[in-house]
Protein backbone atom coordinates (compact mmCIF):
# COMPACT_ATOMS: atom_id res chain seq x y z
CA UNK A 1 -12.47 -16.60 0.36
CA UNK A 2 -14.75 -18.90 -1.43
CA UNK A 3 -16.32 -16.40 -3.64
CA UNK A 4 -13.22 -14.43 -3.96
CA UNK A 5 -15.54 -11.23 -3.60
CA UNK A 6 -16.33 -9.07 -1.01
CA UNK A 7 -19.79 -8.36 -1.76
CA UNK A 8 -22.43 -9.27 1.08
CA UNK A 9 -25.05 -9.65 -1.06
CA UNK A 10 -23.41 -11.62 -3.41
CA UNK A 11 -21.91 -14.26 -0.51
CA UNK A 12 -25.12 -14.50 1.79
CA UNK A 13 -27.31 -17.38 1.37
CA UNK A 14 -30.18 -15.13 2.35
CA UNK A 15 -31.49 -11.96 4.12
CA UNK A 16 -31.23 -13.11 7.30
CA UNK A 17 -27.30 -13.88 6.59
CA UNK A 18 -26.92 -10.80 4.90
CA UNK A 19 -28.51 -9.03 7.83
CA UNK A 20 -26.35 -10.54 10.26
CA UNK A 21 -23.23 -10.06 8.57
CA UNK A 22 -24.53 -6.22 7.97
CA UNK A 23 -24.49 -5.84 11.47
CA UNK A 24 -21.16 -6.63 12.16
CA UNK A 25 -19.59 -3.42 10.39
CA UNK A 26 -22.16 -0.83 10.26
CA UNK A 27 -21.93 0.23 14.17
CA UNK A 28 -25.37 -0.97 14.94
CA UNK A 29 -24.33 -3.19 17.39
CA UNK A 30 -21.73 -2.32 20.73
CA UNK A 31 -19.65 -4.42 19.68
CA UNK A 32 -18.58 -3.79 16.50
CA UNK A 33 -15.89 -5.29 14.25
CA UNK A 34 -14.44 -1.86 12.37
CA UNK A 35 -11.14 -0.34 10.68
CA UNK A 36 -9.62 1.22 14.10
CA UNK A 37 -9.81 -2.70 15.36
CA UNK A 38 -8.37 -4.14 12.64
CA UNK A 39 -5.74 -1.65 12.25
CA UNK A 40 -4.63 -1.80 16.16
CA UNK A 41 -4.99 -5.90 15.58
CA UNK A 42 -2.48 -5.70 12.64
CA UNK A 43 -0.16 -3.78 14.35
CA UNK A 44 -0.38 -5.72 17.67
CA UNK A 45 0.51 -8.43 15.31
CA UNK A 46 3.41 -6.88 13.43
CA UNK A 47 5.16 -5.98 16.78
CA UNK A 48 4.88 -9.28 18.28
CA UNK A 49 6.14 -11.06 14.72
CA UNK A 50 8.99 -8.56 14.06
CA UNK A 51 10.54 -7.00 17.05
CA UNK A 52 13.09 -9.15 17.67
CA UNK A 53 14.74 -7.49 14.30
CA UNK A 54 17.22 -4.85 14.73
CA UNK A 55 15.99 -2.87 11.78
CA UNK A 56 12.65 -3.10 9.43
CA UNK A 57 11.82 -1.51 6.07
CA UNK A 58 7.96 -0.06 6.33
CA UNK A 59 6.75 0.35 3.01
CA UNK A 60 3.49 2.57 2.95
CA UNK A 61 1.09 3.69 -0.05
CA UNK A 62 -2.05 5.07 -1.14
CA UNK A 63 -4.51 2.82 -3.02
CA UNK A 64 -7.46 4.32 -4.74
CA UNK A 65 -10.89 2.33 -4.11
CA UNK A 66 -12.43 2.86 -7.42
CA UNK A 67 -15.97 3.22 -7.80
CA UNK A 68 -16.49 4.67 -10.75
CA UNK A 69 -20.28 4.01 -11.83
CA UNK A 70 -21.32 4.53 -8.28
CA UNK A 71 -23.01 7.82 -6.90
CA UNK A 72 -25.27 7.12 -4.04
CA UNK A 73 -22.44 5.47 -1.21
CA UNK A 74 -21.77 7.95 1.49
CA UNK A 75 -19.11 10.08 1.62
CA UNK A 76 -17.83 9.39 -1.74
CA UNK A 77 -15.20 11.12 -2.45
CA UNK A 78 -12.71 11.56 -6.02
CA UNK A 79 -9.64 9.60 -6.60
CA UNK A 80 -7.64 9.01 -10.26
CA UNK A 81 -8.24 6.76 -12.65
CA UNK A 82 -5.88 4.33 -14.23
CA UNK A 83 -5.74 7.08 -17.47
CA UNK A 84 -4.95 9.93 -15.05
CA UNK A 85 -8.82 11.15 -15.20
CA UNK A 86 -10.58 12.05 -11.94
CA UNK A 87 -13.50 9.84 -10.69
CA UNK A 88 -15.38 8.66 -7.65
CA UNK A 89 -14.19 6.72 -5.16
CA UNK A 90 -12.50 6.43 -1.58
CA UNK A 91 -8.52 6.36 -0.70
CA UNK A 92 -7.11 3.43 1.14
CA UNK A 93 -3.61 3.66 2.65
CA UNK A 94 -2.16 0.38 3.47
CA UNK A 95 1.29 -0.59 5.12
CA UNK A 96 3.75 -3.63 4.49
CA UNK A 97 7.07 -4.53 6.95
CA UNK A 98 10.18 -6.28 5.49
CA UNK A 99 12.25 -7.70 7.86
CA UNK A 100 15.95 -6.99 8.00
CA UNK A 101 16.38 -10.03 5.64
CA UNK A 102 14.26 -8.22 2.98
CA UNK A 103 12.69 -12.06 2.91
CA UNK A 104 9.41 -12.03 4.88
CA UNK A 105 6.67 -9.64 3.77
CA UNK A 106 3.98 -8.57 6.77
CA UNK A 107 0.75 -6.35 6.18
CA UNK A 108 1.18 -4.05 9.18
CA UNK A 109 -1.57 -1.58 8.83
CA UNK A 110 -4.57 -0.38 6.76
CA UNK A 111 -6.65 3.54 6.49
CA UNK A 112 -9.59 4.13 4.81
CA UNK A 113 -10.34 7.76 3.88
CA UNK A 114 -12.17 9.96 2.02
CA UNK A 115 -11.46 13.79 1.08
CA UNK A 116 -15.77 14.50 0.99
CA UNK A 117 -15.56 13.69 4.82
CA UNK A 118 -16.72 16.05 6.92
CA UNK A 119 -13.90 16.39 8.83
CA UNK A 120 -11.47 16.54 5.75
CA UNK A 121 -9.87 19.96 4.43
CA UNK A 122 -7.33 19.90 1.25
CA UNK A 123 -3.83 21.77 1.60
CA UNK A 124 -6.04 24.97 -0.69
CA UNK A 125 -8.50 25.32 2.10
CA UNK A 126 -6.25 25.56 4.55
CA UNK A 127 -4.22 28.08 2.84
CA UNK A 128 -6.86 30.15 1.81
CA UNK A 129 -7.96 30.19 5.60
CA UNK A 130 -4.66 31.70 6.69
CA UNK A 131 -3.98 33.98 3.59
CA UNK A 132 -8.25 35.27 4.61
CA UNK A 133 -9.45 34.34 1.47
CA UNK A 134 -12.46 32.13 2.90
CA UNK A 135 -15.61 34.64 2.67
CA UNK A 136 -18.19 32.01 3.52
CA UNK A 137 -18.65 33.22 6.93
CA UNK A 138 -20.01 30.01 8.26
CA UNK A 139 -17.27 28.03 6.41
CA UNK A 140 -14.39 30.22 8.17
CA UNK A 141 -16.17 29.00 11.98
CA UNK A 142 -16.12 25.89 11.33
CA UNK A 143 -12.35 25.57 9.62
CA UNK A 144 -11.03 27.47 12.48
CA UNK A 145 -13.13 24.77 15.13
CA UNK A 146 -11.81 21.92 13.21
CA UNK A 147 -8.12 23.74 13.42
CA UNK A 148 -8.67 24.75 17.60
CA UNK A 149 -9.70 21.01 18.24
CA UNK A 150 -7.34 19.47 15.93
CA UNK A 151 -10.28 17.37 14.73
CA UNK A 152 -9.71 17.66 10.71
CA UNK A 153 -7.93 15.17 8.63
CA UNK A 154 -5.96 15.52 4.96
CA UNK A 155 -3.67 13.70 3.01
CA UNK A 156 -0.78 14.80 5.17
CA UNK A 157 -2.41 14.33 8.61
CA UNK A 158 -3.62 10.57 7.75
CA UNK A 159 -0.36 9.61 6.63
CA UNK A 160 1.75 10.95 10.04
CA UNK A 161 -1.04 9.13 11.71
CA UNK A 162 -0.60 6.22 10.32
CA UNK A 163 2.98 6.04 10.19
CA UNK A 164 3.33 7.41 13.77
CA UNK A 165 0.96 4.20 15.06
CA UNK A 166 3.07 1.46 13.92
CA UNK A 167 6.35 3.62 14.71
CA UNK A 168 5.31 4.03 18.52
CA UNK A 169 4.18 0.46 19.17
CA UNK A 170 7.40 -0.90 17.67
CA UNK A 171 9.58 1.69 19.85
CA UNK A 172 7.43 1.15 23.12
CA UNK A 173 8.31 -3.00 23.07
CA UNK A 174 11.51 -2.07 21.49
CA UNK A 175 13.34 0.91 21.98
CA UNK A 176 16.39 0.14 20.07
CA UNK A 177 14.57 -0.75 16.87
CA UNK A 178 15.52 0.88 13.83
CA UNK A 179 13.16 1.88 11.03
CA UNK A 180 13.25 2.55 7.56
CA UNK A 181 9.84 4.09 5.52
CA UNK A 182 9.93 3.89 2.01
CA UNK A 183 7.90 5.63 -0.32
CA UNK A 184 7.17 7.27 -4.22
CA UNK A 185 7.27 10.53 -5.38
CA UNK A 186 4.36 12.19 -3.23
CA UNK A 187 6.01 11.96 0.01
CA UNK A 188 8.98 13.58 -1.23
CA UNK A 189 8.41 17.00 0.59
CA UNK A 190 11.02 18.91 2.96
CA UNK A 191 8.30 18.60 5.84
CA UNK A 192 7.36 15.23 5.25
CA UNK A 193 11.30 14.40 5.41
CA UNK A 194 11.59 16.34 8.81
CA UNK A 195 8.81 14.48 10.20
CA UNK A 196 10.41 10.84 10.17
CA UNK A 197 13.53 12.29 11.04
CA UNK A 198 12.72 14.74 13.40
CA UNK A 199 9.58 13.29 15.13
CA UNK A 200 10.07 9.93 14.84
CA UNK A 201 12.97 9.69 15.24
CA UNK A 202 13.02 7.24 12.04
CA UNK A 203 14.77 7.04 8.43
CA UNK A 204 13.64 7.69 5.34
CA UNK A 205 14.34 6.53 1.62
CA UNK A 206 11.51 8.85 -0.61
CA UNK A 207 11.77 8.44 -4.19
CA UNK A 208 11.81 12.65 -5.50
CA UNK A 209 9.54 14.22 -8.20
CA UNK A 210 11.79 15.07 -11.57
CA UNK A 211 11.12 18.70 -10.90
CA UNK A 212 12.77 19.03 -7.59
CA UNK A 213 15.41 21.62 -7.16
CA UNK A 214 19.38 21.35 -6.53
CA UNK A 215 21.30 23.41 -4.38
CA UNK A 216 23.30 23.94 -7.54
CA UNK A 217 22.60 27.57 -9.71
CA UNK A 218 23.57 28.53 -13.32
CA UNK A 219 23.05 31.66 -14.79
CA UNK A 220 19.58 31.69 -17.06
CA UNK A 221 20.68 33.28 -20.92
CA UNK A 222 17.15 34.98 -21.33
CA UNK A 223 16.70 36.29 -18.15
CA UNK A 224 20.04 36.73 -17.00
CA UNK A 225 19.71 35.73 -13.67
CA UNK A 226 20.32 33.08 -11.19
CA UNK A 227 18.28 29.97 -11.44
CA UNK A 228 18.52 26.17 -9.65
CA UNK A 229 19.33 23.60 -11.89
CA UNK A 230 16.84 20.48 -11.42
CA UNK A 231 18.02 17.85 -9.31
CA UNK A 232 17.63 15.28 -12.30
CA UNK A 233 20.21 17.54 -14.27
CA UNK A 234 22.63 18.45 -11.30
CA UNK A 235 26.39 17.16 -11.43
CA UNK A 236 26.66 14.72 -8.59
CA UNK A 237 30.03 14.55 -6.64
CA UNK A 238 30.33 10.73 -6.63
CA UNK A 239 29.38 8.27 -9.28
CA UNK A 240 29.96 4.60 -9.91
CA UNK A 241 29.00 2.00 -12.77
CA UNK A 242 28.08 -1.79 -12.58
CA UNK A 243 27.58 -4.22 -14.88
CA UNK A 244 24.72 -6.22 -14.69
CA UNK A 245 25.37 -9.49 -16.49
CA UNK A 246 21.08 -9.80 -17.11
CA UNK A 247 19.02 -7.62 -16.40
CA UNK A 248 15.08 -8.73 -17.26
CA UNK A 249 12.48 -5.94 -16.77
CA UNK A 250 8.75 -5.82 -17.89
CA UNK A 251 9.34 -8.95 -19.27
CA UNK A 252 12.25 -7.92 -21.20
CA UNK A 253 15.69 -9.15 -21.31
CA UNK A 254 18.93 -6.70 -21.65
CA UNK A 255 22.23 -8.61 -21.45
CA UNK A 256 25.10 -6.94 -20.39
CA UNK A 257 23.37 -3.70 -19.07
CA UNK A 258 24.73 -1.63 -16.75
CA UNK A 259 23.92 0.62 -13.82
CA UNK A 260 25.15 4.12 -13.58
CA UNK A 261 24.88 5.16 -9.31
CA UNK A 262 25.59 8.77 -8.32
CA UNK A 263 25.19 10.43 -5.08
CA UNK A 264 25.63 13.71 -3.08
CA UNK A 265 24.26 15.68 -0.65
CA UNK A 266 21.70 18.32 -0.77
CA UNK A 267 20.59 21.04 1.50
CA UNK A 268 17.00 21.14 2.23
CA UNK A 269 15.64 23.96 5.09
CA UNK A 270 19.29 24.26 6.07
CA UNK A 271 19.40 20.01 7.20
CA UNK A 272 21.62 17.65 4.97
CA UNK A 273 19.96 14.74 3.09
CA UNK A 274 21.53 12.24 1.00
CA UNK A 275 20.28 12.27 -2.53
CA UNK A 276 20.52 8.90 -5.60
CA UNK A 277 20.27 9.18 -8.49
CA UNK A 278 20.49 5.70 -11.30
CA UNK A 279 20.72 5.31 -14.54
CA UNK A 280 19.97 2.14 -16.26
CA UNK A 281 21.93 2.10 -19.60
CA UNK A 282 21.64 -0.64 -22.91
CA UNK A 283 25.48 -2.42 -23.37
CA UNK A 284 25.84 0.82 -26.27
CA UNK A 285 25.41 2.72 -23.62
CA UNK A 286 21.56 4.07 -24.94
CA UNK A 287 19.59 4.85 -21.58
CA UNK A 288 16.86 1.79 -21.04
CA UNK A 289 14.46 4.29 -19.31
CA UNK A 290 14.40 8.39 -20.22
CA UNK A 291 14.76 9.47 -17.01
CA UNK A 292 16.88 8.38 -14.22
CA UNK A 293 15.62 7.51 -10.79
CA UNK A 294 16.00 9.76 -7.93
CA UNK A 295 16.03 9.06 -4.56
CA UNK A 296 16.53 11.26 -1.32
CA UNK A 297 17.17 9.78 1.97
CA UNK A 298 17.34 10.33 5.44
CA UNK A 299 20.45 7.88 5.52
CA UNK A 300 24.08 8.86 5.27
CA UNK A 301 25.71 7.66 2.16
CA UNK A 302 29.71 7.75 1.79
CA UNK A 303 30.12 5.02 -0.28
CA UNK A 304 29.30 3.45 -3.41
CA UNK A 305 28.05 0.20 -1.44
CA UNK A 306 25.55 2.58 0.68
CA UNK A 307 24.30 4.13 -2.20
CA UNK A 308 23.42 0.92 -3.82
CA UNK A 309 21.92 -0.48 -0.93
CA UNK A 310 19.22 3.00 -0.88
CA UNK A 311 18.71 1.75 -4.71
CA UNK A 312 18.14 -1.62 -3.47
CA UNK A 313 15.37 -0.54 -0.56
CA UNK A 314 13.79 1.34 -2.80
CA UNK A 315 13.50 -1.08 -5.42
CA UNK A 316 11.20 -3.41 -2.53
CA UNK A 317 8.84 -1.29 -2.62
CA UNK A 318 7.22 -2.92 -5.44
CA UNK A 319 5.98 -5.45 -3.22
CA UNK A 320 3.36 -3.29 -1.99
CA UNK A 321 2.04 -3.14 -5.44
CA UNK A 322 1.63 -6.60 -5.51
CA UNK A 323 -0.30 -6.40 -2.22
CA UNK A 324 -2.73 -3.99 -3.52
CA UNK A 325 -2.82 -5.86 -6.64
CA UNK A 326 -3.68 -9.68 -5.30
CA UNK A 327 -6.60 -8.10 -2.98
CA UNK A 328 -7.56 -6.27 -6.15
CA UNK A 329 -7.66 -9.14 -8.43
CA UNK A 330 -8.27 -12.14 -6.25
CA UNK A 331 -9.94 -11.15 -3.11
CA UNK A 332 -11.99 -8.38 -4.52
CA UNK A 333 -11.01 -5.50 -2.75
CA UNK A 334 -13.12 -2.81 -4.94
CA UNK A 335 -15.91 -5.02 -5.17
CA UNK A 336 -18.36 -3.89 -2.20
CA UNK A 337 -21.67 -3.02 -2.27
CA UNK A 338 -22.58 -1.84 1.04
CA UNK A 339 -23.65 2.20 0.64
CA UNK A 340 -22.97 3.37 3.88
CA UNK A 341 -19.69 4.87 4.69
CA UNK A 342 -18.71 2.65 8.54
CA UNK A 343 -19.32 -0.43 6.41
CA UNK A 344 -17.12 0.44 3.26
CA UNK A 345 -14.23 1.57 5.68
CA UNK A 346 -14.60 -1.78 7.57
CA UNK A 347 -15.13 -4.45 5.02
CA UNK A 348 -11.91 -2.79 3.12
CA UNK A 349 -10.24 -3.25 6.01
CA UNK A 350 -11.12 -6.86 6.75
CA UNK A 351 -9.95 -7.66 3.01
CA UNK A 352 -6.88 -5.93 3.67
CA UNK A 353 -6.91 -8.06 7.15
CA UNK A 354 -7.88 -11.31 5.22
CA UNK A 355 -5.35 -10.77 2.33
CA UNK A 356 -2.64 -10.47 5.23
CA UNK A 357 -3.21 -14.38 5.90
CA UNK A 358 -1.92 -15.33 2.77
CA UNK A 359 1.10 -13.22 3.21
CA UNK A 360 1.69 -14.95 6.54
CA UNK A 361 1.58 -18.29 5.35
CA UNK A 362 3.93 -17.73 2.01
CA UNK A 363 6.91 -19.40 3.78
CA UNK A 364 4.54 -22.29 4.30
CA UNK A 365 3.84 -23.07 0.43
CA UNK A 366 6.57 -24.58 -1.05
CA UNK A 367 7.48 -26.57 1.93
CA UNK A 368 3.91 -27.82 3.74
CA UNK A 369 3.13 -31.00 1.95
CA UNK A 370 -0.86 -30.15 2.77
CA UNK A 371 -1.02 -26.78 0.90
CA UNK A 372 0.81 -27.93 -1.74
CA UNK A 373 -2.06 -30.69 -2.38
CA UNK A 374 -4.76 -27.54 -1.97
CA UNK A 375 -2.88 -26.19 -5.11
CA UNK A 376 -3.02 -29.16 -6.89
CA UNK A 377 -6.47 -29.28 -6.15
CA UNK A 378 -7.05 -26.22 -8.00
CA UNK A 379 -5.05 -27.78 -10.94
CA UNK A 380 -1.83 -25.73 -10.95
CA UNK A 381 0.16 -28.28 -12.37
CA UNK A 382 2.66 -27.96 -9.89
CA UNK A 383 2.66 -24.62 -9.33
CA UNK A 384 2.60 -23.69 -5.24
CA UNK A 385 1.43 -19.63 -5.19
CA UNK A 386 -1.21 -17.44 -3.11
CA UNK A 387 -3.88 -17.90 -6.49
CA UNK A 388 -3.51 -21.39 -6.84
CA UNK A 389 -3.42 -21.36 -3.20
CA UNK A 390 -6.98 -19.48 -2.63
CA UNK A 391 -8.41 -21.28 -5.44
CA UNK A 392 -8.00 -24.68 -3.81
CA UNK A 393 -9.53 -23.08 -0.76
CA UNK A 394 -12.60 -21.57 -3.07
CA UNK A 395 -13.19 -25.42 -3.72
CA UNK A 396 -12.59 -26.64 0.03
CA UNK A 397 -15.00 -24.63 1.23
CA UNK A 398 -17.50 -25.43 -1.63
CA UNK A 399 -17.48 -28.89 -0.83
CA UNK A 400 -17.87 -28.40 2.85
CA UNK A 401 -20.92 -26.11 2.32
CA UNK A 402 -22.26 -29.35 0.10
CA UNK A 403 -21.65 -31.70 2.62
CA UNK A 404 -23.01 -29.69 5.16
CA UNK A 405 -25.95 -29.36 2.94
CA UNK A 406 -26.30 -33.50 2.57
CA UNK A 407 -26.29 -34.00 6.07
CA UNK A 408 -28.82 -31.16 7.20
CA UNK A 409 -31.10 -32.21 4.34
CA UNK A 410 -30.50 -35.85 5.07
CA UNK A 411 -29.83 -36.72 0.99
CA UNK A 412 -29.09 -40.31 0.44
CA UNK A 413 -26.15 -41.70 -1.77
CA UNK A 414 -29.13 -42.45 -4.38
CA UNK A 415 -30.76 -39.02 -4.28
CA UNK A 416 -26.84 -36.83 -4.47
CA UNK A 417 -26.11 -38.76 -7.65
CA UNK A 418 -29.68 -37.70 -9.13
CA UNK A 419 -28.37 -34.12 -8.16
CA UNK A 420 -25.07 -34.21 -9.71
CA UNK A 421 -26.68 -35.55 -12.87
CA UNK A 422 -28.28 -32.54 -13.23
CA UNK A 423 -24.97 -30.58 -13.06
CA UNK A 424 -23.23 -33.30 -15.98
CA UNK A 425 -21.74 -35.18 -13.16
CA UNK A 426 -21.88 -38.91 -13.50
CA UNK A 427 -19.82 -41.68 -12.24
């Protein structure tokens, strides 16, 4: 917190520190302080925060690590760039709980991956196993051990794992509890649907890729045949308009917009899902973004009302883009420097762990007269939010360290003001 960075190196006064710290999350010692931990702690902690709700909105995504200039750590894997481009890093997937206000934000759980594991085989492999098209003998042995002891880990396992931990410890303190995940476009598969439904027992609201299918066929003019018409171009059964008297996005302003909200039903492996689709429309009527969003969900929608309120859950999950984005940019979160794969899974996971504290206190800062003053501190003029927040704290804990400092080193009132000269200070 007081360098805002999560490099040891960096934050260690010397070797010795650094050493210490080191030993903490690289499994050198029995006791060691790692992801699993932190995960189980943050999920211990969700449960006993939240389970008195009657219904709670998971929100779950992946987060790419980026290490771009970096080819030495262990187990470094490839992730995307911001551009789209494929470079090296590791993939973190992180978990935030609304409660059934939609008010209070909780981080709930944290995974740190990487697909050059040892244990980790893509979708391809695993296809090209069953279709027999592995002819590295010694490759073959070992993917069919990993598949007898259920040992190997993807995209797809990692996420059911995840989402399965914090859906079982809710449901074991609470049986009644009803859950809602929420996610983008790469979770919009027919399995992945049948998986919160069917296995735990859960909902879902997925937002679906543009070239997803209809149940809906027209006749193709080249070919002559019968072909689906995309989802995004289907004729829905049930459609309603709103107007929005201001509607501000990206930091622009559209007066008078107005919200076109369809919805219908679509058969996926013979089950019925619900499927959304919005348009956001200019007052002329012009469309604000090409494309309208689409949406499929676990949740029955037979009204207008219901399908606005899917719209509505979906639209939350933004706030796990500011998560990732705050220990990004203020904590640091890509920052480490430690090369050895137990201690980049664990330090991610304690900044995901530390970054949850200033979630928890948010309902604190604009009403404890004592953080407030912190923020003024770090000269927010006013201002009471989580950067202002962990700035004042930056300087807390720098002045602590100095007085610390004064009284180990025994510096009289004479000799300090000598120092601060030094550093422009002068009173």
């Amino acid at each position: 917190v007081e360098h805002k960075t999560i490099k040891l190196w960096t934050i260690s006064d010397d070797k010795q520190e650094f050493d210490r710290s080191k030993k903490l999350i690289d499994g050198s010692l029995k006791s060691v302080l790692d992801d699993e931990k932190i995960s189980e702690a943050l999920i211990r902690h969700s449960v006993e925060k939240l389970n008195g709700n009657k219904r709670l909105y998971i929100f779950s995504d992946h987060s790419d690590s980026r290490k771009p200039y970096s080819s030495k750590l262990e187990n470094l894997g490839k992730v995307r760039s911001l551009d789209g481009g494929i470079i090296n890093g590791y993939t973190t997937l992180g978990s935030v709980i609304l409660d059934e206000t939609k008010k209070e934000l909780t981080l709930s759980n944290i995974t740190v991956f990487s697909n050059k594991e040892g244990d980790f085989l893509t979708k391809k492999e695993l296809k090209d196993y069953n279709d027999g098209k592995i002819k590295n003998i010694e490759r073959k042995k070992e993917i069919a051990k990993k598949i007898e002891e259920e040992s190997y880990i993807n995209m797809t396992t990692t996420l059911e794992k995840h989402l399965e931990d914090q859906s079982k410890a809710f449901k074991e303190v609470n049986p009644d509890i009803s859950l809602c995940h929420v996610h983008d476009r790469g979770c919009d598969s027919v399995e992945y649907l049948e998986f919160i439904s069917e296995t735990l027992k859960d909902d879902a609201v997925v937002r679906a890729k543009k070239t997803r299918n209809s149940n809906q066929k027209m006749i193709n003019p080249k070919t002559n045949r019968q072909v689906h018409i995309k989802l995004i171009d289907s004729e829905f059964a049930n459609k309603k308009v709103y107007l929005i008297d201001k509607l501000t996005l990206k930091g622009k302003c559209y007066q008078q917009a107005k919200s076109l909200i369809e919805w219908d039903t679509i058969t996926l492996n013979n089950k019925p899902y619900t499927t959304v689709r919005i348009t956001l429309l200019k007052r002329d009527g012009s469309k604000i973004y090409v494309e309208p969003m689409l949406l499929i969900t676990t949740l029955k929608v037979t009204s207008y009302l219901e399908a606005k309120e899917v719209y509505h859950i979906y639209l939350n999950r933004a706030k796990i883009e500011g998560v990732f984005k705050f220990l990004k940019d203020v904590l640091g979160w890509e920052e480490y420097q430690v090369r050895d794969w137990e201690s980049i899974k664990n330090i991610i996971a304690i900044c995901f762990f530390v970054g949850g504290y200033f979630y928890e206190i948010k309902s604190e800062l604009t009403d404890n007269p004592t953080i407030q003053m912190i923020c003024d501190l770090a000269k927010s003029k006013g201002k009471i939010t989580h950067y202002f927040f962990l700035e004042g704290m930056k300087l807390l804990l720098i002045t602590w360290h100095v007085q610390n400092f004064r009284i180990k080193n025994n510096i009289s009132d004479e000799l300090f003001a000598e120092m601060q000269a030094y550093a422009g200070i002068v009173e």
